[in-house]
Protein backbone atom coordinates (compact mmCIF):
# COMPACT_ATOMS: atom_id res chain seq x y z
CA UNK A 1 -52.84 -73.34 35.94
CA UNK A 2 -53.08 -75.31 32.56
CA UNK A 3 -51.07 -77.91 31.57
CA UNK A 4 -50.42 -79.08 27.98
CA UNK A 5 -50.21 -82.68 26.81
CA UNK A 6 -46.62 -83.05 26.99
CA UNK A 7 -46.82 -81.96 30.63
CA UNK A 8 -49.47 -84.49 31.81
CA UNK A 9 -47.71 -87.54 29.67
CA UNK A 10 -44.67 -86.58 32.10
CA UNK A 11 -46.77 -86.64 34.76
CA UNK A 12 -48.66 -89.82 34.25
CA UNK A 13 -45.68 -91.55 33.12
CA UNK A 14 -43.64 -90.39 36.64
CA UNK A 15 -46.21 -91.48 38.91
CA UNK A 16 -48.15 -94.69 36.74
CA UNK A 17 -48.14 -96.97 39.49
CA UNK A 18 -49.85 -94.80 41.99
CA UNK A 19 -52.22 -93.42 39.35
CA UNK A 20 -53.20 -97.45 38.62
CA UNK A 21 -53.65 -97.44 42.34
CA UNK A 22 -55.82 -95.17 42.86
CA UNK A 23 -57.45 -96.58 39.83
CA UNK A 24 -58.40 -99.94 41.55
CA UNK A 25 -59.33 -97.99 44.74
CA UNK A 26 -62.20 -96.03 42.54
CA UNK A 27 -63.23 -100.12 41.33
CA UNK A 28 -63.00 -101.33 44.54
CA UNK A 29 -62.75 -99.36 47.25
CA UNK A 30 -59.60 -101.32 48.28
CA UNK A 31 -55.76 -100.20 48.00
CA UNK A 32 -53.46 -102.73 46.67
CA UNK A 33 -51.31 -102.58 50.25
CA UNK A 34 -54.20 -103.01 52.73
CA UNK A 35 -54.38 -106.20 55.02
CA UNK A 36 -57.21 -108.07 55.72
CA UNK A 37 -57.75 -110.96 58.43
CA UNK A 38 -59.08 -114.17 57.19
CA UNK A 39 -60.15 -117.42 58.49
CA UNK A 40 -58.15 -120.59 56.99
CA UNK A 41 -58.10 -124.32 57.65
CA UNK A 42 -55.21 -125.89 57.15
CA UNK A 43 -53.71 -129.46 57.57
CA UNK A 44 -51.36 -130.18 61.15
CA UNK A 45 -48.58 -130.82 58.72
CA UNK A 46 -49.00 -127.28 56.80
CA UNK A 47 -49.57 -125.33 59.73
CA UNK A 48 -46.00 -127.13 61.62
CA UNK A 49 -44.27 -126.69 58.58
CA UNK A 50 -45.28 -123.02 58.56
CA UNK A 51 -43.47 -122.82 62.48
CA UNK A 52 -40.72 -124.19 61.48
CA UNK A 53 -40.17 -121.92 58.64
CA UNK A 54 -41.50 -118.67 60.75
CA UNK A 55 -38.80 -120.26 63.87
CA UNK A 56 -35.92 -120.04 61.15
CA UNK A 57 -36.29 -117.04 59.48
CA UNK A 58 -38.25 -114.67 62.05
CA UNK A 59 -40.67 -113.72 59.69
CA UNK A 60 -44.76 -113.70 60.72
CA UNK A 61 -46.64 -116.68 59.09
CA UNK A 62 -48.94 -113.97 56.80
CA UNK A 63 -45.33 -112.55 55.37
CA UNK A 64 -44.10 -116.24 54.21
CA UNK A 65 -47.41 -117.35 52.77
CA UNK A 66 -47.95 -114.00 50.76
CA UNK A 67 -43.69 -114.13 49.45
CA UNK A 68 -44.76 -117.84 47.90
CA UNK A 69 -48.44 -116.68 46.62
CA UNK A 70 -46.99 -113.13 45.21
């Protein structure tokens, strides 16, 4: 099956952000939505003020620090 032009500027325009995805995967080998672990160090204070936060809303510790990096 061919398509024309018009057809694949439809297309690409639909689906852009998984196209851009799969884009950086090629670069990187890495999708955009992956997790990885890391090791961190951070100060008594941080890391209580982190509890408290996680206690309040019920969210993991990874979920509130990526909402106030992202």
């Amino acid at each position: 099956m061919r398509l024309n032009k018009r057809t694949i500027d439809k297309i690409l325009k639909k689906n852009r952000k998984a196209f851009e995805m799969l884009e950086e995967y090629d670069k990187t080998r890495e999708l955009p939505f992956q997790r990885k672990r890391i090791d961190i160090t951070l100060s008594v204070e941080a890391i209580n003020k982190l509890r408290k936060i996680k206690e309040k809303t019920g969210k993991p510790i990874s979920q509130i620090i990526e909402e106030n990096i992202i």
